[in-house]
C-alpha atoms as a PDB file:
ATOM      1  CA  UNK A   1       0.000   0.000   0.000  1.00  0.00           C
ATOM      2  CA  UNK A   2       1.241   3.434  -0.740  1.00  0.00           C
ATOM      3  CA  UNK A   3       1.474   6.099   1.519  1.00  0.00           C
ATOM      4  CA  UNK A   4      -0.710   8.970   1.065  1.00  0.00           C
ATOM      5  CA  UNK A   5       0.568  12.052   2.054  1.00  0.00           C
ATOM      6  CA  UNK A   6      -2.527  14.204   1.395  1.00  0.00           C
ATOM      7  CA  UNK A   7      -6.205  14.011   2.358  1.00  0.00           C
ATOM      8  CA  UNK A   8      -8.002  17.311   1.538  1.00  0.00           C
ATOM      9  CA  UNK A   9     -10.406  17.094   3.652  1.00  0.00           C
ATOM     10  CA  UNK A  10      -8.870  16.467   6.507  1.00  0.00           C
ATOM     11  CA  UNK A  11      -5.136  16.415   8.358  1.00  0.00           C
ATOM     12  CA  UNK A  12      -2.410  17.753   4.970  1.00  0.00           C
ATOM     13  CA  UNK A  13      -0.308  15.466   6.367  1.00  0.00           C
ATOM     14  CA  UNK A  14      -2.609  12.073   7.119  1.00  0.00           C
ATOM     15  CA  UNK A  15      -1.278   8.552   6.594  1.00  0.00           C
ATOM     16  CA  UNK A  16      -3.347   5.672   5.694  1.00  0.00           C
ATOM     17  CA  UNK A  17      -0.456   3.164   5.413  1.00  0.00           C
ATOM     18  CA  UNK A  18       0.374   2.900   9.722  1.00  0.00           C
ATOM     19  CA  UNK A  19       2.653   0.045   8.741  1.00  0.00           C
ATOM     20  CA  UNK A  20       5.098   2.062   6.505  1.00  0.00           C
ATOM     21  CA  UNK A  21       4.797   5.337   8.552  1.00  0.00           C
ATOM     22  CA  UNK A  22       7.530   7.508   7.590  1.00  0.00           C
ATOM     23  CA  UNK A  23       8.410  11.039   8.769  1.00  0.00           C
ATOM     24  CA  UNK A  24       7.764  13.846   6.011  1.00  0.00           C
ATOM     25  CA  UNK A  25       9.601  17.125   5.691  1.00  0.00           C
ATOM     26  CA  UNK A  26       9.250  20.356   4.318  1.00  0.00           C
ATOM     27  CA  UNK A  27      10.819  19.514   0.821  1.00  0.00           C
ATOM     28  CA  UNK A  28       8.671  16.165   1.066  1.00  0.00           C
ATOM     29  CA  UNK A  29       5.504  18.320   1.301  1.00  0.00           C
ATOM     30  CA  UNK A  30       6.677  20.867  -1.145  1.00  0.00           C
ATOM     31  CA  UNK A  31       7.546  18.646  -4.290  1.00  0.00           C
ATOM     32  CA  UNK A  32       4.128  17.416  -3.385  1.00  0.00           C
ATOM     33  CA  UNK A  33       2.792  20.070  -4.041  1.00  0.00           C
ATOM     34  CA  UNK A  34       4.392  21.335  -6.483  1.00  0.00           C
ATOM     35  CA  UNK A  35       3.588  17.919  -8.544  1.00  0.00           C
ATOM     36  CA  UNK A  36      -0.404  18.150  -7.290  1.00  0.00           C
ATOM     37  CA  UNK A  37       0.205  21.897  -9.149  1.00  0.00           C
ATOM     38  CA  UNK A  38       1.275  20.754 -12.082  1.00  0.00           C
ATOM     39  CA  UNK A  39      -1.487  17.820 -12.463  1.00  0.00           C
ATOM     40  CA  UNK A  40      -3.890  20.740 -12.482  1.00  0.00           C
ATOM     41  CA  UNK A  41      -2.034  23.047 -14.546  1.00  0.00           C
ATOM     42  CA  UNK A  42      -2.381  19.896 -17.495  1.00  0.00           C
ATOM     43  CA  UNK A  43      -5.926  19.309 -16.501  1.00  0.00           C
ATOM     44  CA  UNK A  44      -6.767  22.496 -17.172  1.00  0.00           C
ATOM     45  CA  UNK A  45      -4.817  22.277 -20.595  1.00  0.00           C
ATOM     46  CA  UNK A  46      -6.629  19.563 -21.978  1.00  0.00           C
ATOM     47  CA  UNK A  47      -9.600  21.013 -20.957  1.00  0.00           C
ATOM     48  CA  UNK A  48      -8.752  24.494 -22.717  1.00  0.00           C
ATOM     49  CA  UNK A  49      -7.264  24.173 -25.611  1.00  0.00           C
ATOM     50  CA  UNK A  50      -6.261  27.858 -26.139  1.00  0.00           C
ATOM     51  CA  UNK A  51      -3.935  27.683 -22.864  1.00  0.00           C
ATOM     52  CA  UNK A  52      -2.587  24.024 -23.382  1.00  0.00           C
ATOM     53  CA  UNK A  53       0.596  25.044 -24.562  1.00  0.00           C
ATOM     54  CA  UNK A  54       0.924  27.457 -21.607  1.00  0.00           C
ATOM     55  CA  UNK A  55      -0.738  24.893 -19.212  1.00  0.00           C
ATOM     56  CA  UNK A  56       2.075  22.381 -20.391  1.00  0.00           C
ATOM     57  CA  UNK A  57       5.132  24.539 -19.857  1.00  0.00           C
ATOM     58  CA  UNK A  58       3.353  25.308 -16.158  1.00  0.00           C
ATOM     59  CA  UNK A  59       3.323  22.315 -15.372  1.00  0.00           C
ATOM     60  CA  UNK A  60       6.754  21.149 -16.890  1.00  0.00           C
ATOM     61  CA  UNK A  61       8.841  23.565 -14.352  1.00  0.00           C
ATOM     62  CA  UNK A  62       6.402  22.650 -11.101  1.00  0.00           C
ATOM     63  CA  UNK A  63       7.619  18.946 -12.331  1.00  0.00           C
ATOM     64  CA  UNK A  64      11.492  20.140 -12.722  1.00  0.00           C
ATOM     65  CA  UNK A  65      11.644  21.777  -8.964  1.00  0.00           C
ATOM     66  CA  UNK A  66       9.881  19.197  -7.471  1.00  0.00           C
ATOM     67  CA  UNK A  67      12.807  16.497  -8.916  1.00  0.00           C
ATOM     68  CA  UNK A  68      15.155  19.194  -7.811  1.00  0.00           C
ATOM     69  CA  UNK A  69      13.695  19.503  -4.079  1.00  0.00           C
ATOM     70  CA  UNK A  70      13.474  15.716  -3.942  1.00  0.00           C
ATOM     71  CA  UNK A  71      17.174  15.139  -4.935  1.00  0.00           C
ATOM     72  CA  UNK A  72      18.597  17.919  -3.075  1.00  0.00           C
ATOM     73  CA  UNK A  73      16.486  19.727  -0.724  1.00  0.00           C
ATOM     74  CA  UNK A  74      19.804  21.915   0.098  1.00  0.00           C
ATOM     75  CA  UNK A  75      20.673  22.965  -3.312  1.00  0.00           C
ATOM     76  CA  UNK A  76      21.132  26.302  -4.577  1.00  0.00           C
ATOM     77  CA  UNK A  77      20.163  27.927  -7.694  1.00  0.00           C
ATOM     78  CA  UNK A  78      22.939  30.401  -9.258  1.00  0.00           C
ATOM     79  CA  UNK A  79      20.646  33.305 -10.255  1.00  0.00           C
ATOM     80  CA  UNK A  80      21.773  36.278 -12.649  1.00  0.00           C
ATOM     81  CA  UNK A  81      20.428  39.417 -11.892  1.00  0.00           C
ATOM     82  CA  UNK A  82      20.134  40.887 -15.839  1.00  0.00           C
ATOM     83  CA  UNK A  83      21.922  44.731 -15.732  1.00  0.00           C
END
């Protein structure tokens, strides 16, 4: 059984799987979320076909941090200011 980290309606953080308990962290919630964001972000692409493209990039770079976050919650990002 796979542990669910997320029932809506109730505790963010519930587990249905006692057996295979296992402690969840920030980053663990975050690339979560970030990968619940970019399920949306296609749904409402196929939905609307005017914003799919858009949708689809959305929901490529939620995807891309949350693989960053889960392989190196510590890592840094060298960002150029432009000027």
């Amino acid at each position: 059984m796979q542990t669910q980290l997320f029932d809506y309606n109730t505790n963010p953080l519930n587990y249905t799987d006692k057996e295979n308990l296992q402690m969840a962290t920030y980053s663990n919630l975050a690339a979560k979320l970030l990968r619940d964001a970019a399920h949306f972000f296609r749904n409402v692409g196929e939905d609307n076909a005017s914003v799919k493209e858009q949708m689809d990039n959305n929901a490529t770079v939620y995807d891309q941090v949350a693989d960053l976050l889960e392989k190196n919650p510590m890592g840094e990002i060298n960002i150029e200011e432009d000027g």
